[in-house]
N, C-alpha and C. Protein backbone atom coordinates (compact mmCIF):
# COMPACT_ATOMS: atom_id res chain seq x y z
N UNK A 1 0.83 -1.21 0.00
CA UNK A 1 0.00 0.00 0.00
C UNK A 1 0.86 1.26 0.00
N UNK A 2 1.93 1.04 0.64
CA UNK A 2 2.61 2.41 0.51
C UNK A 2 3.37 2.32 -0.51
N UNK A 3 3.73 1.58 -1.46
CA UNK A 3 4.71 1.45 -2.46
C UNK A 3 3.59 2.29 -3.40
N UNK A 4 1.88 1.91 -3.38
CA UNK A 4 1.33 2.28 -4.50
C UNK A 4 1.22 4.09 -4.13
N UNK A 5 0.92 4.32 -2.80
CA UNK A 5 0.94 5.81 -2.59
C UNK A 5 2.09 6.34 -3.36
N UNK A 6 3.21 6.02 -3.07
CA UNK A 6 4.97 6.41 -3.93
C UNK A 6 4.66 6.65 -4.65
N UNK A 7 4.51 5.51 -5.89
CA UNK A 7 4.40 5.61 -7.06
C UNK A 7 2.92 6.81 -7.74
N UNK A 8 2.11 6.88 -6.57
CA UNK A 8 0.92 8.10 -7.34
C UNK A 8 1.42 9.56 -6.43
N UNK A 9 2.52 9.85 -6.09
CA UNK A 9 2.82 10.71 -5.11
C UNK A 9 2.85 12.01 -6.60
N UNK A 10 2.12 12.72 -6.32
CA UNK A 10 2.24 14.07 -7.54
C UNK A 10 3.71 15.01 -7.43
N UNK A 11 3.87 15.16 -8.14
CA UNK A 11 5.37 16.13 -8.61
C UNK A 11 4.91 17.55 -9.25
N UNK A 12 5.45 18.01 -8.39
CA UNK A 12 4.97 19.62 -9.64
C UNK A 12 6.45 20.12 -10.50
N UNK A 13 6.00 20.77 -11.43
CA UNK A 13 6.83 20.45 -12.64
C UNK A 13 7.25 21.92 -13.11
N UNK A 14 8.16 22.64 -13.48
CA UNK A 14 7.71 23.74 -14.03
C UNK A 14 9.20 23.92 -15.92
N UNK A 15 8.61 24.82 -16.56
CA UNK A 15 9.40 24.52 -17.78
C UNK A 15 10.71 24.87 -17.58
N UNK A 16 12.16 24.20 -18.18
CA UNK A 16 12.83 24.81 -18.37
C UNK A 16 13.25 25.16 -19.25
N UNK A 17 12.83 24.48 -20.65
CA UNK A 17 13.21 25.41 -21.85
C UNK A 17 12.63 24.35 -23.08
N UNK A 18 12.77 24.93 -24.41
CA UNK A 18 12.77 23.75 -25.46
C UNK A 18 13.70 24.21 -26.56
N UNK A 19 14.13 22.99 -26.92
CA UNK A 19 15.21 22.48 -27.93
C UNK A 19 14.53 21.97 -29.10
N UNK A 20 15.46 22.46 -30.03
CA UNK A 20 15.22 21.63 -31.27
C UNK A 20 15.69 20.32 -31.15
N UNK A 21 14.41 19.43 -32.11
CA UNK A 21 14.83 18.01 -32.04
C UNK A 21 15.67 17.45 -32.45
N UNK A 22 17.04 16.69 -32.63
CA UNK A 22 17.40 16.21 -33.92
C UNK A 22 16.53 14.70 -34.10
N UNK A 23 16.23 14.08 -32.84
CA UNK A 23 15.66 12.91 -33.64
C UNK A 23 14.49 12.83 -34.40
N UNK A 24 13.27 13.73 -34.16
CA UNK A 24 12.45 14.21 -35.12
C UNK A 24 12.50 15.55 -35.89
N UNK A 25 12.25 15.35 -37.25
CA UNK A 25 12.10 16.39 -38.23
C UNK A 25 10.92 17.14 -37.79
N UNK A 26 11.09 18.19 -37.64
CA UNK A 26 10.05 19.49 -37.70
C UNK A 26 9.19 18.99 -36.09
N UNK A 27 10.47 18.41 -35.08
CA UNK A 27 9.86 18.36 -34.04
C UNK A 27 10.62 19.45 -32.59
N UNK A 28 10.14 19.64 -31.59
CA UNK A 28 10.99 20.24 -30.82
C UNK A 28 10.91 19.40 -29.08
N UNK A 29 12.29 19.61 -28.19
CA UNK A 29 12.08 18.91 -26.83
C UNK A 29 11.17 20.23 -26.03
N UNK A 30 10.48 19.54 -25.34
CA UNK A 30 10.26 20.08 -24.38
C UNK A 30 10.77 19.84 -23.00
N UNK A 31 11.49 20.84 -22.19
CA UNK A 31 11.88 20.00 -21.11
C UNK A 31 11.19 20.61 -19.72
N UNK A 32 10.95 19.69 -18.69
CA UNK A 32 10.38 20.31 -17.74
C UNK A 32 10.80 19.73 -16.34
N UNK A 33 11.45 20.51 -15.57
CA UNK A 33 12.04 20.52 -14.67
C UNK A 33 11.19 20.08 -13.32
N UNK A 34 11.44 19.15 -12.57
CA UNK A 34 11.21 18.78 -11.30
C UNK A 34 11.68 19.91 -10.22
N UNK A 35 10.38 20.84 -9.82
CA UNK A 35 10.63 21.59 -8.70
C UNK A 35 11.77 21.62 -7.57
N UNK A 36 11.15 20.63 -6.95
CA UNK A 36 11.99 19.90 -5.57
C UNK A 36 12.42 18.46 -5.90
N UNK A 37 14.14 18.84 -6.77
CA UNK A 37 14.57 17.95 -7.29
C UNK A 37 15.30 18.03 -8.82
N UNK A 38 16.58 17.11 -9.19
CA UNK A 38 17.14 17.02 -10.26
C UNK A 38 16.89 16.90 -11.55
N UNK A 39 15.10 16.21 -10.88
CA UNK A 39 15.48 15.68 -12.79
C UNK A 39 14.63 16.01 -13.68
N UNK A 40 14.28 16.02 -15.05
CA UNK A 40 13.70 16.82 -15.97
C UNK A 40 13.07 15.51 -16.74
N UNK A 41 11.79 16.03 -17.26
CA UNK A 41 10.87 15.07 -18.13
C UNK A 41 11.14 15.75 -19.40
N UNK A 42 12.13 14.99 -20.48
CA UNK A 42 11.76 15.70 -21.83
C UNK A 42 10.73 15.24 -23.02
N UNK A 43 9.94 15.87 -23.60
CA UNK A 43 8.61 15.65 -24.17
C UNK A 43 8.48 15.96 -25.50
N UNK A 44 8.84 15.05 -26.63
CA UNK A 44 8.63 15.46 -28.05
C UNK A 44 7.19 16.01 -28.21
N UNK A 45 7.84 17.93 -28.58
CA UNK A 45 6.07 18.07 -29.24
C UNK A 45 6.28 19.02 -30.43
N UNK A 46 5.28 19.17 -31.03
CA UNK A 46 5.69 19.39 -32.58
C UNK A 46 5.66 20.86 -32.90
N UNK A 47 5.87 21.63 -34.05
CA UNK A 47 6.65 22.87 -34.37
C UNK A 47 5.35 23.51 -34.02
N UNK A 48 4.17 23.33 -33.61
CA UNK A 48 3.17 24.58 -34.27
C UNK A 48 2.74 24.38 -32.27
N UNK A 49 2.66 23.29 -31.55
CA UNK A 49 2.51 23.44 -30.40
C UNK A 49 3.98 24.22 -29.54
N UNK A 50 5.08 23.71 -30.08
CA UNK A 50 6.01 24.48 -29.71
C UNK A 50 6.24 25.90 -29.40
N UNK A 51 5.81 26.62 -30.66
CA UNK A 51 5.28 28.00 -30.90
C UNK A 51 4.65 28.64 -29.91
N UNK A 52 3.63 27.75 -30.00
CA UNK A 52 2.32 28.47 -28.77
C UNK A 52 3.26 28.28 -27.30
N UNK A 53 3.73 27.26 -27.17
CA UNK A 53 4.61 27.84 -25.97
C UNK A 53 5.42 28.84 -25.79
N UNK A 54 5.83 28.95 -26.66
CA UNK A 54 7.48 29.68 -26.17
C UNK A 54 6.39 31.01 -26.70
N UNK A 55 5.23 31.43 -27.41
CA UNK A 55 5.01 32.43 -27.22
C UNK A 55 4.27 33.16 -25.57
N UNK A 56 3.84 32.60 -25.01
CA UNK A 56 3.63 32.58 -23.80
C UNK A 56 4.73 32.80 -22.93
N UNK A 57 5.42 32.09 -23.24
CA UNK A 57 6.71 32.40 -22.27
C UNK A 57 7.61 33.24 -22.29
N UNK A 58 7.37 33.54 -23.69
CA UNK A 58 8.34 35.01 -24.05
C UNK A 58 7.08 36.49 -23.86
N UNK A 59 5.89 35.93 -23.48
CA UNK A 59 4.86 37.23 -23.44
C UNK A 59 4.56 37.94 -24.74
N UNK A 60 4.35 37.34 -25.94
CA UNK A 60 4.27 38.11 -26.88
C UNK A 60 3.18 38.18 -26.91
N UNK A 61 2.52 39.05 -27.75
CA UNK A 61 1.21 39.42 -28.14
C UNK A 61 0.76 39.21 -29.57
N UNK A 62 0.70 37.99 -29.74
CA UNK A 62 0.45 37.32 -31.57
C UNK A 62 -0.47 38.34 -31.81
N UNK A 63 -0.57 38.95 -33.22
CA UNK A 63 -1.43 39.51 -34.20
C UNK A 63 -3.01 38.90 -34.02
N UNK A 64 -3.06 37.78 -34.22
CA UNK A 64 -4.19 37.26 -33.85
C UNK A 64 -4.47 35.69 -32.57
N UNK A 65 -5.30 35.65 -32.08
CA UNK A 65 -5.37 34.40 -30.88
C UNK A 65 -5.00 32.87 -31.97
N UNK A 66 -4.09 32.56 -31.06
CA UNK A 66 -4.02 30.72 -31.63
C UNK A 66 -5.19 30.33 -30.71
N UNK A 67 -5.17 29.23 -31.33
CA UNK A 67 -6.07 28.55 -31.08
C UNK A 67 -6.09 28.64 -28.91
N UNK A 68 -5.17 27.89 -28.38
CA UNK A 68 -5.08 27.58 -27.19
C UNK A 68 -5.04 29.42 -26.14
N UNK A 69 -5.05 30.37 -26.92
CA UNK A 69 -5.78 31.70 -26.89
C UNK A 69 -7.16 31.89 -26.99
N UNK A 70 -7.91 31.07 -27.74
CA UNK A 70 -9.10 31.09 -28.20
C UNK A 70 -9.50 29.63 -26.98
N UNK A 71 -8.75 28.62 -26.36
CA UNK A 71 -9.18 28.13 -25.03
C UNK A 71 -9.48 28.76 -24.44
N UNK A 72 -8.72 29.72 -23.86
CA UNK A 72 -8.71 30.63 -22.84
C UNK A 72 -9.87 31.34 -22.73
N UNK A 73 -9.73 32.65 -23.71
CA UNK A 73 -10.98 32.89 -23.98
C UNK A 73 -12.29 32.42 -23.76
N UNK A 74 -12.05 31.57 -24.61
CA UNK A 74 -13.82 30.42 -24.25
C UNK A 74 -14.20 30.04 -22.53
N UNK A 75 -13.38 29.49 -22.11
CA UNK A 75 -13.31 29.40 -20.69
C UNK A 75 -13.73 30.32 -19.60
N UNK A 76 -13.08 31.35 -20.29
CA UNK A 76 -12.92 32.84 -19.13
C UNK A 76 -14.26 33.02 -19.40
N UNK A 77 -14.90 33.11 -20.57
CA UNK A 77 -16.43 33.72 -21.02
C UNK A 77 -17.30 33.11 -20.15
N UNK A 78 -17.08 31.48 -20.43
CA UNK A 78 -18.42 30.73 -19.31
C UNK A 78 -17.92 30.53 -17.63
N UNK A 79 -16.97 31.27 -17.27
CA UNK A 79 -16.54 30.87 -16.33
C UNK A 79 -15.79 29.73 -15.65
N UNK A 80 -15.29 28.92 -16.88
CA UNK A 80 -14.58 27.67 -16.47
C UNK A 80 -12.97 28.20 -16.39
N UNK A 81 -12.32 27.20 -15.25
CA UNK A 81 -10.87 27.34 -14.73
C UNK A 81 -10.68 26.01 -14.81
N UNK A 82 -9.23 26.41 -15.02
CA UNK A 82 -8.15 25.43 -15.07
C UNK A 82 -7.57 25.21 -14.02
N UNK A 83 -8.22 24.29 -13.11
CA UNK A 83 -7.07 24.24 -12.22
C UNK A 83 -5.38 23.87 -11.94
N UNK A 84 -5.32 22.86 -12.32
CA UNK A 84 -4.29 21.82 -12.80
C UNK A 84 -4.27 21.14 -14.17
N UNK A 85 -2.89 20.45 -14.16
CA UNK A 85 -3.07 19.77 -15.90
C UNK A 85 -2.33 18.65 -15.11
N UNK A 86 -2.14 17.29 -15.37
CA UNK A 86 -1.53 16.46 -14.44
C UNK A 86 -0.59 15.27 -15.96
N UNK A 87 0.09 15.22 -15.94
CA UNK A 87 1.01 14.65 -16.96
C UNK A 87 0.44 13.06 -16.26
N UNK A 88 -0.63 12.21 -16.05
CA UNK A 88 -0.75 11.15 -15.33
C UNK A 88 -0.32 9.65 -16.61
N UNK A 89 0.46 9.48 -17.43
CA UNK A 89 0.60 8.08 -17.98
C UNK A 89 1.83 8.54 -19.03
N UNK A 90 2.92 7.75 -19.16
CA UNK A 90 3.57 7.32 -19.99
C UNK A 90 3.56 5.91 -20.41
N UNK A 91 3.12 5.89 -21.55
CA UNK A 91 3.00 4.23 -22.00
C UNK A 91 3.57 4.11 -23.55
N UNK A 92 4.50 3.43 -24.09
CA UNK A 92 5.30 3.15 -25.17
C UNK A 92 5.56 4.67 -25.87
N UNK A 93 6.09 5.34 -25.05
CA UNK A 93 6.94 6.15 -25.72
C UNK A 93 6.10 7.84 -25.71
N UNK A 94 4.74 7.52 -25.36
CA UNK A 94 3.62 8.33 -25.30
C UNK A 94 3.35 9.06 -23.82
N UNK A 95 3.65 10.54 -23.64
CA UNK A 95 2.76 11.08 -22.15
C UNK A 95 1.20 10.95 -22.66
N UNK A 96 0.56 11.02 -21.47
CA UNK A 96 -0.55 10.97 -21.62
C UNK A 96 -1.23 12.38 -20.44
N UNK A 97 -2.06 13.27 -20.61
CA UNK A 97 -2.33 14.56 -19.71
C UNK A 97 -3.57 14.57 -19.83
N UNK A 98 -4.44 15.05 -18.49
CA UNK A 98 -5.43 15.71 -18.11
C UNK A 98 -5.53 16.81 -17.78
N UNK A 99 -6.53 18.19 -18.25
CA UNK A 99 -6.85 19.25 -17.39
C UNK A 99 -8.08 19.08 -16.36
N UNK A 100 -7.75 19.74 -15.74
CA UNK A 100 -8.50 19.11 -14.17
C UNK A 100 -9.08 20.64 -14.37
N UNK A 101 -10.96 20.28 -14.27
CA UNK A 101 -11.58 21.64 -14.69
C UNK A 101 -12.45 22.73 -13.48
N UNK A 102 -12.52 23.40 -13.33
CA UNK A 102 -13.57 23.40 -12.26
C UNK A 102 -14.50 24.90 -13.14
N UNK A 103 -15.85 24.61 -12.43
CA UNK A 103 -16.98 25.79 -12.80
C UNK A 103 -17.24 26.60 -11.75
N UNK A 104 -16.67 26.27 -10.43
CA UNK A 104 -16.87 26.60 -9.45
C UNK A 104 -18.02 25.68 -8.61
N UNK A 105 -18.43 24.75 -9.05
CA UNK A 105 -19.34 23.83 -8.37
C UNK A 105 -19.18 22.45 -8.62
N UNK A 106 -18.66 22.14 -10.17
CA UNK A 106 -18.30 21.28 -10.77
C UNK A 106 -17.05 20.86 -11.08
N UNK A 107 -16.50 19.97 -10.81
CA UNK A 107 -14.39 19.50 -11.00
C UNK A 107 -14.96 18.09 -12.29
N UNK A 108 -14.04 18.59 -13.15
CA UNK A 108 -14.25 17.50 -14.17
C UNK A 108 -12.50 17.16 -14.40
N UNK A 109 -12.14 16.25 -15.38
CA UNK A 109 -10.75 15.99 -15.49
C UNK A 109 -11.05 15.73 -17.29
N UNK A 110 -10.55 16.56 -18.11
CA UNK A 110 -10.26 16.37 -20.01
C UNK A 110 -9.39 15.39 -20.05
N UNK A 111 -9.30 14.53 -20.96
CA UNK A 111 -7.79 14.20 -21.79
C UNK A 111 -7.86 15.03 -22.81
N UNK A 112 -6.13 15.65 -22.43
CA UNK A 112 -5.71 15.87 -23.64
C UNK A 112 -4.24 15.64 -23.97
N UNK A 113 -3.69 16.17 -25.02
CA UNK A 113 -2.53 15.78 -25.10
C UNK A 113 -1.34 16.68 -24.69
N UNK A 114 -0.67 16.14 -23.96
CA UNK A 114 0.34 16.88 -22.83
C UNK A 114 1.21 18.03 -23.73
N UNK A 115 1.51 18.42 -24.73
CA UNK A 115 1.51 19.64 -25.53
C UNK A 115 0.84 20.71 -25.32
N UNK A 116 -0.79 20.60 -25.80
CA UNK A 116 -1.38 21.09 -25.11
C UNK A 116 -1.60 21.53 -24.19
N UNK A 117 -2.23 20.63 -23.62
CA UNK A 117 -1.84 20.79 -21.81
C UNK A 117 -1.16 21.64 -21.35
N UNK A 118 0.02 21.50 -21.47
CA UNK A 118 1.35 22.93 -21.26
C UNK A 118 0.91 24.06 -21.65
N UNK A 119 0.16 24.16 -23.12
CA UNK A 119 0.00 25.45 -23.08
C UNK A 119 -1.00 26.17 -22.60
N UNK A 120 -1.72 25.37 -22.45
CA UNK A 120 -2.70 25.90 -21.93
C UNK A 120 -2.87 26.14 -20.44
N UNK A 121 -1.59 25.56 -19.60
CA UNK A 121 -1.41 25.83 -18.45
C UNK A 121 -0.71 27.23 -18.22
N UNK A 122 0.01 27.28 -19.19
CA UNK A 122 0.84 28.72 -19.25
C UNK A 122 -0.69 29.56 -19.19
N UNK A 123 -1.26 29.43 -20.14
CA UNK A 123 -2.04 30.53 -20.42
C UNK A 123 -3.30 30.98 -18.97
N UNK A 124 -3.97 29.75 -18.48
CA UNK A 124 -4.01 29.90 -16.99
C UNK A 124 -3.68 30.42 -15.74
N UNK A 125 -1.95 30.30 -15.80
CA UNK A 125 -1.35 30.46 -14.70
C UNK A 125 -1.12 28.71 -13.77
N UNK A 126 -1.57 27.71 -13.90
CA UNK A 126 -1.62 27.13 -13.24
C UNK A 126 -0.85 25.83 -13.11
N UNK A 127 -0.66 25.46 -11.70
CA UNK A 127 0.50 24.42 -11.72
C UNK A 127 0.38 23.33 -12.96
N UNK A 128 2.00 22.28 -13.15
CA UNK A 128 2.01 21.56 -13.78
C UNK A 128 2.34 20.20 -13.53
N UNK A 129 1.66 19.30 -13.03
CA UNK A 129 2.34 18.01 -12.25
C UNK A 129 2.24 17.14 -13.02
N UNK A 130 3.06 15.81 -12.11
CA UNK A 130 2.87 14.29 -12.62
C UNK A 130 3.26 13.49 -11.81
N UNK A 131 3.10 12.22 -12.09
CA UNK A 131 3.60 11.50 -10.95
C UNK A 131 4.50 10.60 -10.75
N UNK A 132 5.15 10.36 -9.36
CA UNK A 132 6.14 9.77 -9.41
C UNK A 132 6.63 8.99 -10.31
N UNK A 133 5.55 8.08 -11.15
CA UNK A 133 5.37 6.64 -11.36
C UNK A 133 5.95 7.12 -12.83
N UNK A 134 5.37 8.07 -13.52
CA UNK A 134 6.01 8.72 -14.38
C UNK A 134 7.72 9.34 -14.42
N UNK A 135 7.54 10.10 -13.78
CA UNK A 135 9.05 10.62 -13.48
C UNK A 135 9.99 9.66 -13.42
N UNK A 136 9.73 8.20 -12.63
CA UNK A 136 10.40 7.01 -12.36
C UNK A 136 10.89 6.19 -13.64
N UNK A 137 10.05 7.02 -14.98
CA UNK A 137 10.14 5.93 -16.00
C UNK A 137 10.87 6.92 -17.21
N UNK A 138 10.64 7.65 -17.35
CA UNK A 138 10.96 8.46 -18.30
C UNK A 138 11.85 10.22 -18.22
N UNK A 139 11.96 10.44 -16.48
CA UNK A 139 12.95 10.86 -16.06
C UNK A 139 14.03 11.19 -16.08
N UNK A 140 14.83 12.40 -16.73
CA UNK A 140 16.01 11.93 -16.22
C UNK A 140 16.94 12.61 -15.59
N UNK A 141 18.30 12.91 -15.42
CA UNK A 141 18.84 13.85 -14.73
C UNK A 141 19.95 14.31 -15.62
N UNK A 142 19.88 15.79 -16.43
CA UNK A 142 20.48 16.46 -17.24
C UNK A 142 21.37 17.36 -16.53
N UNK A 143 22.79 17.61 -16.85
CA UNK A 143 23.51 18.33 -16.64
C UNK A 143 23.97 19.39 -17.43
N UNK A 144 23.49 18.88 -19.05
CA UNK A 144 24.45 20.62 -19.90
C UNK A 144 22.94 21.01 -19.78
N UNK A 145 23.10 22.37 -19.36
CA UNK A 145 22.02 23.00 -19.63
C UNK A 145 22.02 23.90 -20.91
N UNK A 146 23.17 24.30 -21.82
CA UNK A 146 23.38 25.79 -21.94
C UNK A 146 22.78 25.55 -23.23
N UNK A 147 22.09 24.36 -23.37
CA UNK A 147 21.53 23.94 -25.00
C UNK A 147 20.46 24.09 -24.81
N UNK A 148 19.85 24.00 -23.77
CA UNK A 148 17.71 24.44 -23.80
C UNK A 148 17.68 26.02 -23.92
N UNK A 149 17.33 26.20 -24.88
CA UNK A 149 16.55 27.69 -24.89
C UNK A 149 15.44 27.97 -25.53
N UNK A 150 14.72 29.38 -25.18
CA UNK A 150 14.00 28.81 -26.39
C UNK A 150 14.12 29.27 -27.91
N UNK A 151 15.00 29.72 -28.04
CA UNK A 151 15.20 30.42 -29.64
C UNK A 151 16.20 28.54 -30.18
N UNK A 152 15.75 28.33 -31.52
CA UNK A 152 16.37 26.71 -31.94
C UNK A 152 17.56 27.88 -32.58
N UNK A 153 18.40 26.87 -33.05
CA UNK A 153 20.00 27.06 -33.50
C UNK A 153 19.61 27.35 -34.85
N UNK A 154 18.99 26.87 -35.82
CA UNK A 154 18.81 27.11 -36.79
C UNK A 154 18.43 29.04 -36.98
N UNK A 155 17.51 29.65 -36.22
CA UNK A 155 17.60 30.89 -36.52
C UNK A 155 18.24 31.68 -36.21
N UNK A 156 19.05 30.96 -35.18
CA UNK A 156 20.65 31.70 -34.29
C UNK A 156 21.34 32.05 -35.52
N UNK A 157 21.46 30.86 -36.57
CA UNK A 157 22.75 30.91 -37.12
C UNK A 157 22.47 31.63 -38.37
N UNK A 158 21.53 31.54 -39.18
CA UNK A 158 20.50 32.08 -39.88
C UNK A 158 20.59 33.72 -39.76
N UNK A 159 20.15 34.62 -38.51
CA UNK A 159 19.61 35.55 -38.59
C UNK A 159 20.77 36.58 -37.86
N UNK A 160 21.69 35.58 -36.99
CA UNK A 160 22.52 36.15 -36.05
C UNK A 160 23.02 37.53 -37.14
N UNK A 161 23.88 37.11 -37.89
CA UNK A 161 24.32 38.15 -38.71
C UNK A 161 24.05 39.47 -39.08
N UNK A 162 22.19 39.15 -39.60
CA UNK A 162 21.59 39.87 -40.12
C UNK A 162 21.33 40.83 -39.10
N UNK A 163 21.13 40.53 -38.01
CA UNK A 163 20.53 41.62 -36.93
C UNK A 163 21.67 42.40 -36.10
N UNK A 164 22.92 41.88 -36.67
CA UNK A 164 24.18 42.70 -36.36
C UNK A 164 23.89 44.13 -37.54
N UNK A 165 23.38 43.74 -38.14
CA UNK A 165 24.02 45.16 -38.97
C UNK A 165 22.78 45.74 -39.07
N UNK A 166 21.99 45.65 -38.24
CA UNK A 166 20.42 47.25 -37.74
C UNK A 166 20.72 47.65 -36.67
N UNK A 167 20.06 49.04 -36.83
CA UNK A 167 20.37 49.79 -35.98
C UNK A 167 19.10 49.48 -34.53
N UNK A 168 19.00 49.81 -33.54
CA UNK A 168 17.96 49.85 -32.63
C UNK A 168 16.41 50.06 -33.29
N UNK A 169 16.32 51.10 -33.68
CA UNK A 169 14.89 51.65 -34.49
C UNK A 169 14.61 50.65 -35.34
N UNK A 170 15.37 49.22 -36.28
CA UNK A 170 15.19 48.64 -37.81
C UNK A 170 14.73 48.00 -36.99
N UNK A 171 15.63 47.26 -36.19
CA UNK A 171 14.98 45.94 -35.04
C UNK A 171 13.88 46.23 -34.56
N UNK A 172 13.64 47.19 -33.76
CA UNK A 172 12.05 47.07 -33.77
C UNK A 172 11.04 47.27 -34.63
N UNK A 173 11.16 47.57 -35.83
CA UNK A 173 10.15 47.50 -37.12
C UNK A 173 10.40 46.16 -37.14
N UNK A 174 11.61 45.65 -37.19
CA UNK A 174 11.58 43.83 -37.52
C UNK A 174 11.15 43.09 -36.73
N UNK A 175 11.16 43.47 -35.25
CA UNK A 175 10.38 42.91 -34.42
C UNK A 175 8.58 43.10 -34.56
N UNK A 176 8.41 43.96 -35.06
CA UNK A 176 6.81 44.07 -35.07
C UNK A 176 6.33 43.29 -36.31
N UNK A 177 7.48 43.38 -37.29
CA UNK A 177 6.67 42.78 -38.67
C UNK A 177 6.90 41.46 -38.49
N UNK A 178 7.87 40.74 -37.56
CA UNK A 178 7.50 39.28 -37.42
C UNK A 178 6.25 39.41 -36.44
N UNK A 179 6.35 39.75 -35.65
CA UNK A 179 4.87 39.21 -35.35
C UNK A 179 3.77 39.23 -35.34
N UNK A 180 3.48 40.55 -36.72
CA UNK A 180 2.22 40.56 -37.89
C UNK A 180 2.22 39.57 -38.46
N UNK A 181 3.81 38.76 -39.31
CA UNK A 181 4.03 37.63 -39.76
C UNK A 181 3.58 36.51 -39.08
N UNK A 182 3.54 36.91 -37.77
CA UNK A 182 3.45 35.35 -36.75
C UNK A 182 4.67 34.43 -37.29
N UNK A 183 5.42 35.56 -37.29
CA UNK A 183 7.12 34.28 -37.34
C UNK A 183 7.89 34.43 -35.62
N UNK A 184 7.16 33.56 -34.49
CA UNK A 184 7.28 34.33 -33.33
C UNK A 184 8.68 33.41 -32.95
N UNK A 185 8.95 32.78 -33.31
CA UNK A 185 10.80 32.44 -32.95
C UNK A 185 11.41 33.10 -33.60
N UNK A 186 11.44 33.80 -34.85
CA UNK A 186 12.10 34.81 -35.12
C UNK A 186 12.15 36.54 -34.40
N UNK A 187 11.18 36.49 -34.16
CA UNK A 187 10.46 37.64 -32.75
C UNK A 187 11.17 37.35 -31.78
N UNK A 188 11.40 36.01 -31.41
CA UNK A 188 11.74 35.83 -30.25
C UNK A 188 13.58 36.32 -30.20
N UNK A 189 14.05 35.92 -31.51
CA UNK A 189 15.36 36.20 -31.31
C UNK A 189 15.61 37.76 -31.46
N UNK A 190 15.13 38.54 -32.40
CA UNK A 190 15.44 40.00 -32.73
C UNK A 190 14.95 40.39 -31.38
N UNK A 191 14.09 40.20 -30.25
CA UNK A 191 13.99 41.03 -29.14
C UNK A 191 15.37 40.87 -28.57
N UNK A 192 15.87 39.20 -27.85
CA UNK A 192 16.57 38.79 -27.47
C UNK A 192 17.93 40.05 -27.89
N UNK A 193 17.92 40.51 -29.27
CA UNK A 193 19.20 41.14 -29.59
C UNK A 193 18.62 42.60 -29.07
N UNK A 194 17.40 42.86 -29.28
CA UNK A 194 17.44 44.66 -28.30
C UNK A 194 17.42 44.59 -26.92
N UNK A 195 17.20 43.95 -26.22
CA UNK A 195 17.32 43.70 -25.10
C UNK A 195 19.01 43.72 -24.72
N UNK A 196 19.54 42.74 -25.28
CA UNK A 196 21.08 42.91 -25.56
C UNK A 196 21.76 44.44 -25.58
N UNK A 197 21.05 44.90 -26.47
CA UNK A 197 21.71 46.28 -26.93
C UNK A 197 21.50 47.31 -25.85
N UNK A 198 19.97 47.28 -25.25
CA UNK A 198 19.56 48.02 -24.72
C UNK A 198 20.57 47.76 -22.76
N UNK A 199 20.92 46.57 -22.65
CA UNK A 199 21.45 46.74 -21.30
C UNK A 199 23.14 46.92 -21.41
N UNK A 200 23.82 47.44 -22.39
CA UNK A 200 25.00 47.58 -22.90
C UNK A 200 25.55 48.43 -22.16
């Protein structure tokens, strides 16, 4: 009995960054860090859920709502909250996630898919757990960190150049017209460089 408590003991989770994949094409890691504790769950999820994260996390303000914007929304209108999202199953290679809902009278639990999930927890505010039994299996304990970020290498290497030779004022026209474009990892890096400039 207490081995099974262990194993359902909840973990709260919070992000520490995402990487480009190399083992999937047009995929990215997600990694997410064990609060109280070493080790990190990393989570293949794909280029267009990726996005919606790291735009959240970088605070941008897309041109128009993605979709998991348009969750939110919907929610906030009828009064439904998010309480939690709970990462509860890894099985052949697959997380498996619930949002845990409340109406204020009513607690329901969604499946959805732990991509999701994330973002839509960002967009909430609200914790991110899982459980031991998980963590125990697919877990692990990472030491280089200096490779999770969230801008991928490809537009590092790509754009680095280009944004050397504008001035303060170009970069921010280039920063606004990517994210009319909704090219928001490219957004993400041209801030990254005024920000740079600006604490010089």
């Amino acid at each position: 009995m207490l081995h099974f408590f262990k194993i359902m003991q909840k973990i709260e989770l919070k992000i520490f960054g995402l990487s480009y994949s190399h083992s999937q094409s047009s995929a990215y890691a997600l990694i997410l860090d064990e609060k109280k504790g070493s080790r990190r769950l990393p989570i293949i999820v794909g280029g267009l859920e990726a996005q919606s994260i790291a735009i959240e996390v970088e605070k941008m303000k897309p041109a128009r709502p993605l979709t998991h914007d348009l969750f939110k929304t919907f929610a906030d209108t009828y009064g439904i909250r998010i309480k939690e999202i709970v990462i509860n199953k890894f099985h052949e290679g697959i997380f498996y996630s619930a949002l845990v809902c409340s109406d204020g009278t009513n607690e329901i639990e969604l499946d959805s898919r732990t991509s999701d999930a994330v973002a839509i927890a960002l967009r909430f505010d609200c914790p991110i757990y899982t459980y031991e039994s998980v963590m125990a299996s697919a877990g692990v304990v990472m030491e280089i960190e200096d490779e999770m970020d969230i801008e991928t290498e490809a537009f590092k290497e790509e754009d680095e150049n280009e944004l050397e030779i504008l001035n303060l004022k170009e970069l921010e026209e280039a920063l606004q017209n990517a994210i009319d474009n909704e090219e928001y990892e490219k957004a993400s890096l041209i801030r990254d460089e005024i920000d740079s400039r600006k604490n010089q």
